[in-house]
N, C-alpha and C. Protein backbone atom coordinates (compact mmCIF):
# COMPACT_ATOMS: atom_id res chain seq x y z
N UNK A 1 31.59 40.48 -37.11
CA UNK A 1 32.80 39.85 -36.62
C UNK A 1 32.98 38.44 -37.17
N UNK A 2 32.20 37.92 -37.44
CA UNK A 2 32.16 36.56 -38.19
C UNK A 2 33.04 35.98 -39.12
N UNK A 3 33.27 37.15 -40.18
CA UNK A 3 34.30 36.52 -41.19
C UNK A 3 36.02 37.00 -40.39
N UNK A 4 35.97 37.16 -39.19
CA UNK A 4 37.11 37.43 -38.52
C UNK A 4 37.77 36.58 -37.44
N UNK A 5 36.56 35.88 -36.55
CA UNK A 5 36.91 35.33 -35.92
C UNK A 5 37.63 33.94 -36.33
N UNK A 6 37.29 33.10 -37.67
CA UNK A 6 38.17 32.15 -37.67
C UNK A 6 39.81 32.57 -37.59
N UNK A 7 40.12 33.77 -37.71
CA UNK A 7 42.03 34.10 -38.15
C UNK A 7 42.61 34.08 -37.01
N UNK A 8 43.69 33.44 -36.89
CA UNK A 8 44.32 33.70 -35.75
C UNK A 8 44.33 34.17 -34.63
N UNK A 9 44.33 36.20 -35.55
CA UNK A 9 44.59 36.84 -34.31
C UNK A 9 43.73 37.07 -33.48
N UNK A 10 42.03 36.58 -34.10
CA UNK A 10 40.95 36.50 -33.47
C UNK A 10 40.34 35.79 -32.57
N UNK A 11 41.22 33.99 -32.56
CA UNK A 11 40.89 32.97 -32.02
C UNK A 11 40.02 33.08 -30.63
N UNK A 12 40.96 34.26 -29.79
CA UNK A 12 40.76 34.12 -28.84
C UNK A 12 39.41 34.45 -28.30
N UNK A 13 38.59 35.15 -29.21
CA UNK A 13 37.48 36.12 -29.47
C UNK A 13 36.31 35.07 -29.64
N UNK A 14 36.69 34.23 -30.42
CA UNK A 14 35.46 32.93 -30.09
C UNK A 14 35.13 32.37 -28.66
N UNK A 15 35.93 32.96 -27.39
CA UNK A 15 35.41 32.71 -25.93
C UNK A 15 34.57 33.97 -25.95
N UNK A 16 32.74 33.42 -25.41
CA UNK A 16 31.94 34.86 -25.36
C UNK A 16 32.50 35.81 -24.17
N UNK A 17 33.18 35.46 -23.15
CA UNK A 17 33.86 36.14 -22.08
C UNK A 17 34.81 37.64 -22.51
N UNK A 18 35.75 36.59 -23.26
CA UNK A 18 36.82 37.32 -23.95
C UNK A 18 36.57 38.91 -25.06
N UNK A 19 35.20 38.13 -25.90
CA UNK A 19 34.92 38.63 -26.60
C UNK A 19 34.05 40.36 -26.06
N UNK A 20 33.49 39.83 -24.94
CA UNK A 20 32.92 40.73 -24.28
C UNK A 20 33.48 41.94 -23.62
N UNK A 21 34.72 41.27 -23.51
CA UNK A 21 35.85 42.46 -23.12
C UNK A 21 36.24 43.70 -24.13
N UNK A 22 35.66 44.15 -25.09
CA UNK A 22 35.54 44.77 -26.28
C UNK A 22 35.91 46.56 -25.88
N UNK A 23 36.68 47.45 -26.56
CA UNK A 23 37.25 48.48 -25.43
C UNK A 23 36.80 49.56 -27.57
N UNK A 24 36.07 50.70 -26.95
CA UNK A 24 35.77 51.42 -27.87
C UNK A 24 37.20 52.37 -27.85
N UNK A 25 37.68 52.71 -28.75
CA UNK A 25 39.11 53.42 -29.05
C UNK A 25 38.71 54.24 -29.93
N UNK A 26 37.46 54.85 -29.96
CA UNK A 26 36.75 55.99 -31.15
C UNK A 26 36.57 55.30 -32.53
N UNK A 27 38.12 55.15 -33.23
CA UNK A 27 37.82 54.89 -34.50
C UNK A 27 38.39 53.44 -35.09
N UNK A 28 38.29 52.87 -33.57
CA UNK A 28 38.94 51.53 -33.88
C UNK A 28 37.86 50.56 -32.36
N UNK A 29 38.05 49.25 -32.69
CA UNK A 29 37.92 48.31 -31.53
C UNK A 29 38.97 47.70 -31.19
N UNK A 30 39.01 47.50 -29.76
CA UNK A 30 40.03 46.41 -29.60
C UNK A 30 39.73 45.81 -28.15
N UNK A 31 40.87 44.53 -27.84
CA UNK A 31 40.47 43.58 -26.50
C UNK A 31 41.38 43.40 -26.26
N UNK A 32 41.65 42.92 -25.10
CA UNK A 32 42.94 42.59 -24.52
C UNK A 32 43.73 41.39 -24.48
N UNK A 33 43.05 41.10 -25.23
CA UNK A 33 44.30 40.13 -26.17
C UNK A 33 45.58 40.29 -27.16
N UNK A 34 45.10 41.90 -27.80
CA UNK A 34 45.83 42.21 -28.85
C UNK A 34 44.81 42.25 -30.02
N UNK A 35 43.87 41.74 -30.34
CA UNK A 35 43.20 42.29 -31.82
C UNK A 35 42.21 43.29 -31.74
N UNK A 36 42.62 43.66 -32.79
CA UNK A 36 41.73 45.27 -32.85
C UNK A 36 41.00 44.96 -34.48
N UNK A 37 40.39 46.03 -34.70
CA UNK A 37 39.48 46.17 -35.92
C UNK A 37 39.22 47.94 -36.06
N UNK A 38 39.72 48.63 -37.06
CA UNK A 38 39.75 49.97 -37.70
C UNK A 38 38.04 49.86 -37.92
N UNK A 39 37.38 51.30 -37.61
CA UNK A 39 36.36 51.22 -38.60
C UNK A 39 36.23 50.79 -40.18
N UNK A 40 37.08 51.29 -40.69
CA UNK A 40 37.29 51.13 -42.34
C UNK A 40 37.44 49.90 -42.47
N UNK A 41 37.97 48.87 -42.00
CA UNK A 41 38.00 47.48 -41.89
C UNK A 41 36.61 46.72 -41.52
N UNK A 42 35.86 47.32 -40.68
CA UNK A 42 34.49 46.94 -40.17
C UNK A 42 33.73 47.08 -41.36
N UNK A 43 33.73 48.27 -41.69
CA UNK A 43 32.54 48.85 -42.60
C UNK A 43 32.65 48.47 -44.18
N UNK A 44 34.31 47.85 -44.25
CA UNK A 44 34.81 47.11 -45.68
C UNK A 44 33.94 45.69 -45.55
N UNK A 45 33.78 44.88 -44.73
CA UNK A 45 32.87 43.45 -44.93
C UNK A 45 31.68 43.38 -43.91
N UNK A 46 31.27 45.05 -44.05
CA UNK A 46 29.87 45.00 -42.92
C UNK A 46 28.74 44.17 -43.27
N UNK A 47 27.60 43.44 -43.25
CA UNK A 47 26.70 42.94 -43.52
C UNK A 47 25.60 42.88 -42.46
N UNK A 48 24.44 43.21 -42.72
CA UNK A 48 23.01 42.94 -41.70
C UNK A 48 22.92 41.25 -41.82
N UNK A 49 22.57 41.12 -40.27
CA UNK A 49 22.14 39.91 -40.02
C UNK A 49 21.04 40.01 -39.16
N UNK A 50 19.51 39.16 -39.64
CA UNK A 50 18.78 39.20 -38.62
C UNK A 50 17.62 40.52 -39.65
N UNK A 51 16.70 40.68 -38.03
CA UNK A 51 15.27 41.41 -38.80
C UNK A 51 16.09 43.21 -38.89
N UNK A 52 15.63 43.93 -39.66
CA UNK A 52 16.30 45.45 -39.90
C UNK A 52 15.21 46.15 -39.39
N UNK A 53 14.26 45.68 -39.42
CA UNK A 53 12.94 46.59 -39.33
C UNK A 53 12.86 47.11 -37.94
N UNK A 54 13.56 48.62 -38.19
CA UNK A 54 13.54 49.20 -36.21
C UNK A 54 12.48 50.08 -36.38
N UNK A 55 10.67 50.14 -37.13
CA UNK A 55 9.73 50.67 -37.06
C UNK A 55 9.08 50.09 -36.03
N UNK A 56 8.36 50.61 -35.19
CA UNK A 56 7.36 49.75 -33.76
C UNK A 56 6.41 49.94 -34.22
């Protein structure tokens, strides 16, 4: 979500409250603010952040 939240329609999404309000729509996200995100949009500037290693 990172390279998203500076745009506009995202602003509101930088409150962790807001952001938390997050509503699964199958093949999309969205909040009740109005911004949403398509999978194909997600998975176009996806990137790992952090450790990957899910071996125990």
């Amino acid at each position: 979500m990172g390279p998203y939240l500076h745009e506009e329609a995202f602003e509101t999404l930088q409150n962790q409250n807001e952001f938390a309000k997050v509503i699964n729509g199958g093949y999309f996200i969205k909040w009740a603010c109005g911004a949403d995100l398509s999978a194909d949009t997600i998975e176009a500037r996806w990137c790992t952040v952090g450790n990957t290693d899910l071996q125990h």
